[in-house]
Protein backbone atom coordinates (compact mmCIF):
# COMPACT_ATOMS: atom_id res chain seq x y z
CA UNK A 1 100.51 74.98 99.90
CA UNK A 2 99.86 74.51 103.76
CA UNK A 3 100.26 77.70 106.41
CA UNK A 4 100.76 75.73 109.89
CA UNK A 5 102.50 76.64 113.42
CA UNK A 6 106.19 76.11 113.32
CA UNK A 7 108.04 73.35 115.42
CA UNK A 8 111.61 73.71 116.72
CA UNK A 9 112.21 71.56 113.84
CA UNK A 10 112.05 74.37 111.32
CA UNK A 11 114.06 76.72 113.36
CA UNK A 12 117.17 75.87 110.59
CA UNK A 13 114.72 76.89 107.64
CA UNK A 14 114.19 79.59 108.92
CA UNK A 15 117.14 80.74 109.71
CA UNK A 16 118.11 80.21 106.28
CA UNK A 17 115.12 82.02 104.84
CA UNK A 18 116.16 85.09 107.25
CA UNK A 19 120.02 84.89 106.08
CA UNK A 20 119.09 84.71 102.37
CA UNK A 21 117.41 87.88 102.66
CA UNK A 22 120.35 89.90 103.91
CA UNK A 23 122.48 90.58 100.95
CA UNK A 24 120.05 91.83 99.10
CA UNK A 25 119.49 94.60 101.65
CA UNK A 26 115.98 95.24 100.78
CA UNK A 27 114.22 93.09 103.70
CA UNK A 28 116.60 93.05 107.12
CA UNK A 29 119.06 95.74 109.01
CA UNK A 30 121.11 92.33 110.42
CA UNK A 31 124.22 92.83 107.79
CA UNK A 32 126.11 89.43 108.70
CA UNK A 33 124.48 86.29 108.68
CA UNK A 34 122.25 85.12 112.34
CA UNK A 35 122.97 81.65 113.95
CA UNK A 36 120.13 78.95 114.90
CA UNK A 37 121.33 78.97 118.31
CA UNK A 38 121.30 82.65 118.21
CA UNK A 39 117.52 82.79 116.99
CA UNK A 40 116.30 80.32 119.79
CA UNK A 41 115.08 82.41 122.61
CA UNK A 42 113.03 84.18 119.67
CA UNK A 43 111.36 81.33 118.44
CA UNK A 44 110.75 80.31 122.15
CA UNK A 45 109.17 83.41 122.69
CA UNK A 46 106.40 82.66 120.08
CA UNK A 47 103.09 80.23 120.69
CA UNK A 48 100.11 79.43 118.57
CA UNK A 49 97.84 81.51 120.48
CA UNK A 50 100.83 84.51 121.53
CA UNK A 51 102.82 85.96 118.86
CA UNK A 52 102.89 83.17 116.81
CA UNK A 53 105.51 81.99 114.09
CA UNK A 54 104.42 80.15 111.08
CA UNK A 55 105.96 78.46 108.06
CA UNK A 56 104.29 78.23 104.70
CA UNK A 57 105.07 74.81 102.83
CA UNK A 58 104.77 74.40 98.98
CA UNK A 59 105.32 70.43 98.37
CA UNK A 60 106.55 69.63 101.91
CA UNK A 61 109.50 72.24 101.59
CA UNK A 62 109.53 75.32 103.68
CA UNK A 63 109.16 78.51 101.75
CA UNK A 64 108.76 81.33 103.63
CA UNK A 65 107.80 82.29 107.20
CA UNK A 66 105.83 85.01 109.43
CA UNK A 67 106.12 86.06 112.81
CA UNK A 68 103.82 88.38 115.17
CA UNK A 69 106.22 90.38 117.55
CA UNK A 70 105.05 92.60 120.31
CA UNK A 71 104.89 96.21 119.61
CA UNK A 72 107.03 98.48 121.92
CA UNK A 73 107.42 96.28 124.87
CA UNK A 74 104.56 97.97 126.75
CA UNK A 75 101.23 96.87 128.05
CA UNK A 76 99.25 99.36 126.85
CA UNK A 77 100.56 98.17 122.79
CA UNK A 78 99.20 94.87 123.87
CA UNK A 79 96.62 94.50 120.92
CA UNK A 80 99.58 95.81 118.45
CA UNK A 81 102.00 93.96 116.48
CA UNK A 82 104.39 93.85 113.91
CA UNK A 83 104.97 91.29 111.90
CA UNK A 84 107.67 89.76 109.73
CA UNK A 85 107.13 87.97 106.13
CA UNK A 86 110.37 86.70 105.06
CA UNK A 87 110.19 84.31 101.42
CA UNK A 88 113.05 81.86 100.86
CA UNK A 89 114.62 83.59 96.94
CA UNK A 90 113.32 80.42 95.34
CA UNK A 91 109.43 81.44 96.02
CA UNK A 92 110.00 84.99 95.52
CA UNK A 93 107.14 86.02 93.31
CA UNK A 94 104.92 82.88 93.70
CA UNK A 95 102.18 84.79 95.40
CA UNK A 96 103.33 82.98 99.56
CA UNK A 97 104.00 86.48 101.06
CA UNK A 98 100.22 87.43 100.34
CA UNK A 99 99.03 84.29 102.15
CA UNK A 100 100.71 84.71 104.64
CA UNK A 101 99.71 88.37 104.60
CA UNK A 102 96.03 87.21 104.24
CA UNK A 103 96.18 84.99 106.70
CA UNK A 104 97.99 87.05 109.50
CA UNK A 105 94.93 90.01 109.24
CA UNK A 106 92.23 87.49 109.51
CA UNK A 107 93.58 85.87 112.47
CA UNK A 108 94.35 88.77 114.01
CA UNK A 109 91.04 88.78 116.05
CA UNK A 110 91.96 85.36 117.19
CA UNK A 111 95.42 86.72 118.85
CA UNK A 112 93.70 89.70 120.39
CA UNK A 113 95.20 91.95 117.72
CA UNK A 114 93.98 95.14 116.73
CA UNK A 115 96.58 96.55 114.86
CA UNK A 116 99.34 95.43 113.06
CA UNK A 117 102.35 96.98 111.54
CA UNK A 118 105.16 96.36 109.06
CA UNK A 119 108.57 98.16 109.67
CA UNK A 120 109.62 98.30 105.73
CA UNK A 121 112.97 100.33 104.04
CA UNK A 122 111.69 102.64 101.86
CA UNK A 123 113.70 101.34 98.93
CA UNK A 124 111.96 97.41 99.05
CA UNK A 125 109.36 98.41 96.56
CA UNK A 126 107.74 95.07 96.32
CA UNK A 127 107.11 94.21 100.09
CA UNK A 128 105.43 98.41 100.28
CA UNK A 129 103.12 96.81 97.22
CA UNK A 130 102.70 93.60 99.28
CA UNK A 131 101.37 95.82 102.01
CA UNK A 132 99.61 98.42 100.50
CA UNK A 133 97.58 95.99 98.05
CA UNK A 134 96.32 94.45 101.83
CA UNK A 135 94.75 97.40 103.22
CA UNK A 136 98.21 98.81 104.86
CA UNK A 137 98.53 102.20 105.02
CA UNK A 138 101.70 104.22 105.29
CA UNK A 139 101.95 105.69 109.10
CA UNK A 140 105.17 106.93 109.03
CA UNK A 141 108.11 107.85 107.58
CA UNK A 142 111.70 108.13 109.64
CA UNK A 143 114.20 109.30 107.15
CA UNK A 144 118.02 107.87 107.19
CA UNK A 145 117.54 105.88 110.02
CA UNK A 146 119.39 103.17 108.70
CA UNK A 147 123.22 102.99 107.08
CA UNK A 148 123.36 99.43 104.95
CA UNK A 149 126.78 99.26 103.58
CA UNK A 150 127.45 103.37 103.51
CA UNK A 151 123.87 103.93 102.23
CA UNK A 152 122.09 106.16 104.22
CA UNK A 153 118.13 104.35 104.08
CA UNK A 154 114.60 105.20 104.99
CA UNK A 155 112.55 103.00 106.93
CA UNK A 156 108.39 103.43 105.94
CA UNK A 157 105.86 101.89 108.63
CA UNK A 158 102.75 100.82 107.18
CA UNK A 159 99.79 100.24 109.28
CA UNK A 160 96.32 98.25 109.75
CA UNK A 161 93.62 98.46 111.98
CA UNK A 162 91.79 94.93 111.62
CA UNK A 163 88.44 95.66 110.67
CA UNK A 164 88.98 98.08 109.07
CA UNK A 165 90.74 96.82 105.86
CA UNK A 166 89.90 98.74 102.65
CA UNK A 167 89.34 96.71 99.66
CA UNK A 168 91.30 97.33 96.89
């Protein structure tokens, strides 16, 4: 299992990763599939050191991903993110999404990052446990702020202020 910095190389893995996620409805409020070219000026907007994007290989195949993205779009968020795990359905269950998770918190420090946050629907039970089992708190609640396929959902934010991560 390696955690490393994505290349545009993996942009198509990803994509697929992302797009495998949203029939399921638990993980993504895109409801038709994304394009590679339409996911470029995202992954160009992540660096190692800025946001980044990594990919988490088990036996040289890509099997999940996470990405940092700025909070709000305002200066004053700038030690705030939110971040993205997304687990291709093969992996699901293999343990990936808590490296990544692990890994994202303590390099947070190293990006600058004070606080990060997940944007999760209420109803995706096992990313909430994911989050919660990491020190993630829930910060919020916005109720029926999403409609997937005439379903009315709520979206929970979960928080964590590095540094102060609870053990469980």
């Amino acid at each position: 299992m390696t955690i490393r910095h994505t290349t545009e190389a993996d942009l198509p893995a990803i994509v697929a990763i992302y797009n495998a996620a949203i029939p399921s409805r638990l993980a993504t409020a895109d409801l038709e599939p994304v394009s590679v070219e339409s996911r470029r000026a995202w992954f160009h907007g992540r660096a190692p050191n800025f946001r980044p994007l990594w990919v988490i290989e088990q036996q040289g195949v890509i099997a999940g991903w996470l990405s940092f993205q700025s909070f709000y779009g305002r200066p004053a968020y700038h030690a705030t993110a939110e971040i993205s795990i997304y687990i291709a359905p093969a992996f699901h269950r293999c343990g990936l999404g808590r490296k990544l998770l692990d890994q994202a918190i303590h390099q947070s420090p190293n990006l600058g990052l004070k606080t990060l946050l997940g944007f999760i629907f209420a109803h995706n039970h096992p990313s909430l446990k994911l989050f919660e089992t990491s020190g993630f708190q829930r910060w919020g609640h916005l109720p029926q702020v999403a409609e997937l396929d005439g379903v009315e959902r709520d979206l929970v934010v979960m928080g964590l202020r590095i540094g102060e991560k609870c053990e469980v």
